[in-house]
Protein backbone atom coordinates (compact mmCIF):
# COMPACT_ATOMS: atom_id res chain seq x y z
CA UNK A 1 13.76 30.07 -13.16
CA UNK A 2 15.33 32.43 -10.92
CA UNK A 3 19.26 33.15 -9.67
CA UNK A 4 19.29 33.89 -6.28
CA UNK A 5 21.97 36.63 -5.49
CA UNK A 6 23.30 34.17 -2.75
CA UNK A 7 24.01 31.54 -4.90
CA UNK A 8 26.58 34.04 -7.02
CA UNK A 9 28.34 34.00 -3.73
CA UNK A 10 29.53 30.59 -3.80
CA UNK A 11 31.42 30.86 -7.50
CA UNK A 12 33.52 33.67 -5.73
CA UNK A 13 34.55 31.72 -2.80
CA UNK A 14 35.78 29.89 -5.16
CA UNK A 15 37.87 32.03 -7.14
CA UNK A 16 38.57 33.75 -4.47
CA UNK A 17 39.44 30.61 -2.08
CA UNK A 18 42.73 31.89 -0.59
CA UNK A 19 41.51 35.13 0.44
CA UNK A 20 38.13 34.09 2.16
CA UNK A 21 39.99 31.46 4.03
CA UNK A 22 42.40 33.49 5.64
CA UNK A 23 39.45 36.32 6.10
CA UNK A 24 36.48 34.38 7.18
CA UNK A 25 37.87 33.18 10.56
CA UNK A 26 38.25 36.66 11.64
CA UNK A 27 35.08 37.72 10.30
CA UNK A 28 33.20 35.14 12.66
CA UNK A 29 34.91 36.85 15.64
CA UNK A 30 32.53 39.97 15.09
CA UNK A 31 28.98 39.37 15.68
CA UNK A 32 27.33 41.43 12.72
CA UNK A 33 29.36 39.74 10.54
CA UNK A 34 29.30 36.37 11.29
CA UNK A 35 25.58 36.36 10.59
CA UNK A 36 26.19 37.19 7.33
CA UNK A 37 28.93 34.67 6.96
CA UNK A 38 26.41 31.71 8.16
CA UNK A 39 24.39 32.57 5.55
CA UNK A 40 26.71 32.74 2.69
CA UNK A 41 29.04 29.99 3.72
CA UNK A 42 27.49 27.95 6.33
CA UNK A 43 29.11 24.95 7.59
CA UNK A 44 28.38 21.12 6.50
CA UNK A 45 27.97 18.84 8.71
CA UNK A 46 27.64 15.30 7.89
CA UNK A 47 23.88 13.91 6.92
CA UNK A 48 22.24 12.76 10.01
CA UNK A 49 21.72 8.98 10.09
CA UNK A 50 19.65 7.78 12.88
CA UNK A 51 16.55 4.85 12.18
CA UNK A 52 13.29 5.38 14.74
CA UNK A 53 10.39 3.30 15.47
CA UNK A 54 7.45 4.84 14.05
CA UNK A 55 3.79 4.00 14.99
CA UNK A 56 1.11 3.45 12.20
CA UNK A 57 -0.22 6.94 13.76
CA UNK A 58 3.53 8.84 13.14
CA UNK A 59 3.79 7.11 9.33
CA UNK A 60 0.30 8.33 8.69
CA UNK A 61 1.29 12.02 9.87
CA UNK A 62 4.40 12.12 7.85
CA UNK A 63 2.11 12.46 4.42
CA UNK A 64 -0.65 14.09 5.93
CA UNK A 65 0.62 17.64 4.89
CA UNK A 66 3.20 19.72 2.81
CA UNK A 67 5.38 20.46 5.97
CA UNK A 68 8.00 23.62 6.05
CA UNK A 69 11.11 22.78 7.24
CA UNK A 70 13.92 25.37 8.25
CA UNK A 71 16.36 23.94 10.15
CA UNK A 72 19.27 21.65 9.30
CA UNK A 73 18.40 19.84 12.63
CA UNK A 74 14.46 19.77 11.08
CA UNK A 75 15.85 18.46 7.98
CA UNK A 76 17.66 15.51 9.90
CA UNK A 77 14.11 14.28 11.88
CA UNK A 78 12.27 14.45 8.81
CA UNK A 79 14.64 12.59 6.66
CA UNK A 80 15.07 10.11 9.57
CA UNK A 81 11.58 9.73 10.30
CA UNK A 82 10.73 9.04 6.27
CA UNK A 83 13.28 6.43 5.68
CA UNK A 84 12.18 5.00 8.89
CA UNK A 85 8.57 4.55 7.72
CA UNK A 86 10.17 3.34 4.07
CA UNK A 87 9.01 6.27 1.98
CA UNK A 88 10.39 8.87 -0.36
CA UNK A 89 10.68 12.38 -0.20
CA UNK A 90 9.89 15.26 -2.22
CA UNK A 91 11.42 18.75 -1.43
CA UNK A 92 10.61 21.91 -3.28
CA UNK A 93 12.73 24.82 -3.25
CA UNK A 94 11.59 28.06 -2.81
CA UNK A 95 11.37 31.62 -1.85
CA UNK A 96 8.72 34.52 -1.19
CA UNK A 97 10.42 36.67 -4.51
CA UNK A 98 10.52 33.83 -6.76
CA UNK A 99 7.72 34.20 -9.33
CA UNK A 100 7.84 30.99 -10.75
CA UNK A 101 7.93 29.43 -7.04
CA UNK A 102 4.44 30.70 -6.68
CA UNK A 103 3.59 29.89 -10.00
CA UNK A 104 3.88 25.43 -8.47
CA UNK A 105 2.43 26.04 -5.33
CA UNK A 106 -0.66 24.90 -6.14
CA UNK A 107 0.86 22.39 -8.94
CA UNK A 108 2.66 21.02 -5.61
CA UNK A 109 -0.34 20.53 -3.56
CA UNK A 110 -2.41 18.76 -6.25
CA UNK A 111 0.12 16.08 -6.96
CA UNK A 112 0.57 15.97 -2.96
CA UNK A 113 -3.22 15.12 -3.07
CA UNK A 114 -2.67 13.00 -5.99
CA UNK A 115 -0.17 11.38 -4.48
CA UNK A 116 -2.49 9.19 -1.92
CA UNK A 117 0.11 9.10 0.87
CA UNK A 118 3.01 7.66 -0.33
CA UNK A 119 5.08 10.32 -0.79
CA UNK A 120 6.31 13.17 2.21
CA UNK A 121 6.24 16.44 0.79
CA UNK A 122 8.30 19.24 2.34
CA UNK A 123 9.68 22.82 1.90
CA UNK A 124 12.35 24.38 2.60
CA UNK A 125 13.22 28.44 1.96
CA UNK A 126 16.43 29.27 0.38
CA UNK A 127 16.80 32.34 2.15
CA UNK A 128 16.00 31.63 5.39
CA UNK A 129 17.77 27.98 5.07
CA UNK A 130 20.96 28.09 3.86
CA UNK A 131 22.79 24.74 5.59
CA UNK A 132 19.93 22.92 3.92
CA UNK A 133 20.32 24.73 0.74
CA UNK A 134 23.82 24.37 0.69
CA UNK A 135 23.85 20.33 2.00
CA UNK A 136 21.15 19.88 -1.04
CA UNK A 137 23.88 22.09 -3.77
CA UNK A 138 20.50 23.85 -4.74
CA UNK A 139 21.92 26.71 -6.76
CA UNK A 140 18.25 28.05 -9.05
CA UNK A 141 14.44 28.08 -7.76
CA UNK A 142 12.77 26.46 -7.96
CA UNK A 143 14.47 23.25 -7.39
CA UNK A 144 12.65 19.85 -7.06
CA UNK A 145 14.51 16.97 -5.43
CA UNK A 146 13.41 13.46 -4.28
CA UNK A 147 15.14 11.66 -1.79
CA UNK A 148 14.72 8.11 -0.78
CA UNK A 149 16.44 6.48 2.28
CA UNK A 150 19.52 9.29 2.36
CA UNK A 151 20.03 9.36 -0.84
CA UNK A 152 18.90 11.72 -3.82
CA UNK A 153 17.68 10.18 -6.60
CA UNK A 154 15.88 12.96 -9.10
CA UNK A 155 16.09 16.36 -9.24
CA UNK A 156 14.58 18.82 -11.56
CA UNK A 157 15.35 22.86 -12.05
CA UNK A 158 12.79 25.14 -12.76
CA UNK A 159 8.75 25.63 -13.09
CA UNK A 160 8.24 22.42 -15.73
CA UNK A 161 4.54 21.16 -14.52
CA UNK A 162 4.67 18.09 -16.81
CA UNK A 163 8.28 16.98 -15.46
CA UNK A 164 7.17 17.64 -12.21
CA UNK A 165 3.85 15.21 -13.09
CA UNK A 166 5.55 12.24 -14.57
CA UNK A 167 8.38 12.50 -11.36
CA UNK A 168 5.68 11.70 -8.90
CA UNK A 169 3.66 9.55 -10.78
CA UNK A 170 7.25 7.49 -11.37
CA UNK A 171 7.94 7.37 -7.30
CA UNK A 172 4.61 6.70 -6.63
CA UNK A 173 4.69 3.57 -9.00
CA UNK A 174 7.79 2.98 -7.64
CA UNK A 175 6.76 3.17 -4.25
CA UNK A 176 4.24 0.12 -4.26
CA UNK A 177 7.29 -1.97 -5.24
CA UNK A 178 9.36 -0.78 -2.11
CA UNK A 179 6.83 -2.26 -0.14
CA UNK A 180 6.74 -5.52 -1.46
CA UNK A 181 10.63 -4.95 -0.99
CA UNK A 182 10.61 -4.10 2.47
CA UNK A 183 8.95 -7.27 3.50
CA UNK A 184 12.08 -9.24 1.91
CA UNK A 185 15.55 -9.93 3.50
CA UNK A 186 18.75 -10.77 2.01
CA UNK A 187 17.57 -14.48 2.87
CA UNK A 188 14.85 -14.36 0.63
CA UNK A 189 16.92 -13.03 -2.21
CA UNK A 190 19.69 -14.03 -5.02
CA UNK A 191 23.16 -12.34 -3.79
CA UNK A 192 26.84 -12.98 -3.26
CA UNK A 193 25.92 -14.59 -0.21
CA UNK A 194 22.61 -16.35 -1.36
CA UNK A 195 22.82 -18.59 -4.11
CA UNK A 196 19.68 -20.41 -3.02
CA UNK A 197 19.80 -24.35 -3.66
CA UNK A 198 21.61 -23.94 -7.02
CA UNK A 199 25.02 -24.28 -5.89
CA UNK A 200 27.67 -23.13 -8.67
CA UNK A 201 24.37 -22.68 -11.00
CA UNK A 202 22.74 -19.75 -8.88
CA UNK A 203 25.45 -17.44 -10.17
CA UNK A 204 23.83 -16.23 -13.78
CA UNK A 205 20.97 -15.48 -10.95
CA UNK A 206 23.04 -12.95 -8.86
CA UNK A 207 22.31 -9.12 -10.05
CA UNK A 208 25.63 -7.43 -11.05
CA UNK A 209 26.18 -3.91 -10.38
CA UNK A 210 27.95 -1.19 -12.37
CA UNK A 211 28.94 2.12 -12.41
CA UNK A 212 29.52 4.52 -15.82
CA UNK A 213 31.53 7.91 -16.07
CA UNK A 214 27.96 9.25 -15.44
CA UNK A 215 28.02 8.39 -12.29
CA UNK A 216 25.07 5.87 -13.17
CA UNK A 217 24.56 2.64 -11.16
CA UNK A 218 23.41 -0.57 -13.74
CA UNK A 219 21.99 -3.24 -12.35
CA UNK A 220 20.73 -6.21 -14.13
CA UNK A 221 20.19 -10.03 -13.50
CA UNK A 222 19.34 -12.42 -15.76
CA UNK A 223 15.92 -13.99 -15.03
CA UNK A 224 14.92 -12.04 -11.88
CA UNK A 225 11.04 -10.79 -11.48
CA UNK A 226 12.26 -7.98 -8.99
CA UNK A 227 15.11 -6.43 -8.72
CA UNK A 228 16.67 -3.16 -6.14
CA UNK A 229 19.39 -1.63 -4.63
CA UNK A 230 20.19 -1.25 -0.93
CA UNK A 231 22.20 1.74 0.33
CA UNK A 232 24.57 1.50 3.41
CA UNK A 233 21.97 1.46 5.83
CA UNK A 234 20.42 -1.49 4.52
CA UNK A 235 17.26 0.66 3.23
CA UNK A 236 15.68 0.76 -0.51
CA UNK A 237 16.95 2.97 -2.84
CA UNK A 238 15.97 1.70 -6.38
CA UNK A 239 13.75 -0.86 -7.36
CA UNK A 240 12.83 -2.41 -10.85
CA UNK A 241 10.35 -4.76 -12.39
CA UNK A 242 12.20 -6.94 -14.31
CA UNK A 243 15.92 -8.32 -15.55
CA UNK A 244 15.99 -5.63 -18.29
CA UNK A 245 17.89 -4.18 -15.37
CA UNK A 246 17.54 -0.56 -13.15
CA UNK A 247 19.46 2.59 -13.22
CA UNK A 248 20.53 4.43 -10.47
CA UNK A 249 22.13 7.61 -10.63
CA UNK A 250 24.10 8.82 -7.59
CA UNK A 251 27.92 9.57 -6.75
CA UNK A 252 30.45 7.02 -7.40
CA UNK A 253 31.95 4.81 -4.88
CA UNK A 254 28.39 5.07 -2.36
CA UNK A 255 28.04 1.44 -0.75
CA UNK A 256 25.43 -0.02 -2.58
CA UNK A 257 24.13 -3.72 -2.30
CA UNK A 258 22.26 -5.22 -4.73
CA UNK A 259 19.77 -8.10 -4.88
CA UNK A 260 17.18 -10.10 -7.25
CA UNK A 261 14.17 -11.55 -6.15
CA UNK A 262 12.43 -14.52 -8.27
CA UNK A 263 8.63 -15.36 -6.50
CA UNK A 264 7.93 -18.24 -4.33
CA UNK A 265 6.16 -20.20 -7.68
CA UNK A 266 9.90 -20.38 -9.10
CA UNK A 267 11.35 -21.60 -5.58
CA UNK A 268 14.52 -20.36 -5.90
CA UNK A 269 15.83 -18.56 -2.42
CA UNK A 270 15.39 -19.80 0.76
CA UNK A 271 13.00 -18.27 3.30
CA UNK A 272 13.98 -16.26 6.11
C-alpha cells in the first residue's frame, strides 16, 4: 500500500485543531495559499441527492467504461445517475506514484469486463481530488469502495487481487437480486405497515432490524424467501436470499427500512 504525504496532514489538524482554526481563515485571504489549503483541508459539503430519469441508452452508458472522475460536482452526477438506473458502484483510488495502483489497473479492467454491465466502475485521483477523497475518508492507495444507492457498503485497502475478485463477484450476485427488488413496492411486501391478510398473525412475518456496537445492521425474518433494506431515499441497499437474515454494515442511526418478500405461490402480501 502506499501513505500519501497528504493524508499525514489530516492527523495534525487534528492535534493541532486550535491553531489551524484560528490560522486557516486568514490563510484563504491570500491566493497562493488558499490553494494549498483546498487541497489539504477542503470543505464538505453534504452528499448530493437528486433521482433522474434515465433512458435505456444513458443506463447502458453508465457501465460501458471505467470513467475518471475529478470533481466533487462529477462525483454527485455519477452517483445520482447510478442509483437512478439501480446499480452499484465501484471506485478505485489512485494516483500516478502509487506502485501498487498500477500494479490493479489491469486487475480493474478485467473484472470491469467480467462484470457484464452491472456494475459502474469509476476513478478518482487522490491528488488531484481531494473533496472526493476527503468525502470518501480514503486515507491509503489504493482504496476500493462500493457504493450502492448513497451509501457505502465495502471497502477494501490495498493491492489484494483475490479480495478485490470475490467483492465483485459478491455485488454482481447481488445485483440480479436488486432487480427482482426494484420491481417490488412496499405493497407487495411484509412490513410495519403491511401485514398482508394475516391480521395479528403476519407479525412473526415482518423483518426486524438491528444494529450492534459494530455499527452492523441485522436483519432477519422468519420465513421470508427475499429479504433487503431500503435507505432514506427509498432505494436498495442490501438484499438477501433467505430468513437466515442480511448484514449491513454502515453508520448508526442512517434511516433504514426494511422489508420481506414471500413469492406469489405462498400468497401472502397484497399486490400493488
Amino acid at each position: 500500500v502506499c501513505i500519501p504525504w497528504a493524508a499525514i496532514w489530516p492527523i495534525l489538524l487534528l492535534i493541532l485543531k486550535p491553531v489551524w482554526s484560528f490560522l486557516k481563515p486568514h490563510a484563504q485571504k491570500v491566493p497562493w495559499m488558499k490553494k494549498w489549503v483546498d487541497y489539504l483541508d477542503p470543505e464538505e459539503d453534504e452528499d448530493p441527492v437528486e433521482l433522474v430519469e434515465l433512458s435505456a441508452k444513458q443506463v447502458s452508458e453508465l457501465t460501458s467504461k471505467v470513467t475518471r472522475v475529478g470533481t466533487l460536482e462529477e462525483w454527485g452526477t455519477w452517483m445520482s445517475q447510478a442509483t437512478s438506473a439501480n446499480l452499484p458502484v465501484l471506485v478505485k483510488f489512485t494516483a500516478d506514484w502509487c506502485k501498487p495502483c498500477k500494479k490493479m489497473d489491469p486487475v480493474l479492467h478485467r473484472l470491469f469486463k467480467e462484470s457484464g454491465g452491472s456494475i459502474v466502475f469509476l476513478e478518482v485521483d487522490f491528488d488531484k481530488s481531494p473533496q472526493i477523497r476527503k468525502r470518501c475518508k480514503v486515507r491509503t492507495l489504493p482504496t476500493f469502495q462500493v457504493y450502492r444507492s448513497f451509501e457505502k457498503i465495502s471497502e477494501i485497502v490495498g493491492a489484494y487481487e483475490d479480495q478485490l475478485d470475490s467483492l465483485v463477484r459478491k455485488v454482481s450476485e447481488e445485483q440480479k437480486l436488486v432487480k427482482e427488488v426494484c420491481g417490488l413496492d412496499s405493497s407487495s411486501c411484509f412490513g410495519p405497515e403491511n401485514k398482508g391478510d394475516l391480521g395479528a398473525e403476519g407479525d412473526k412475518y415482518i423483518p426486524t432490524l438491528e444494529w450492534n456496537d459494530e455499527k452492523l445492521a441485522v436483519v432477519t425474518s422468519e420465513k421470508a424467501q427475499l429479504i433487503f433494506l431500503k435507505n432514506k431515499h427509498d432505494r436498495v441497499i442490501a438484499v438477501g436470499k433467505d430468513a437466515s437474515g442480511l448484514q449491513w454494515k454502515s453508520r448508526k442511526g442512517i434511516q433504514v427500512t426494511a422489508f420481506a418478500y414471500y413469492g406469489d405461490k405462498v400468497g401472502l402480501w397484497k399486490s400493488s
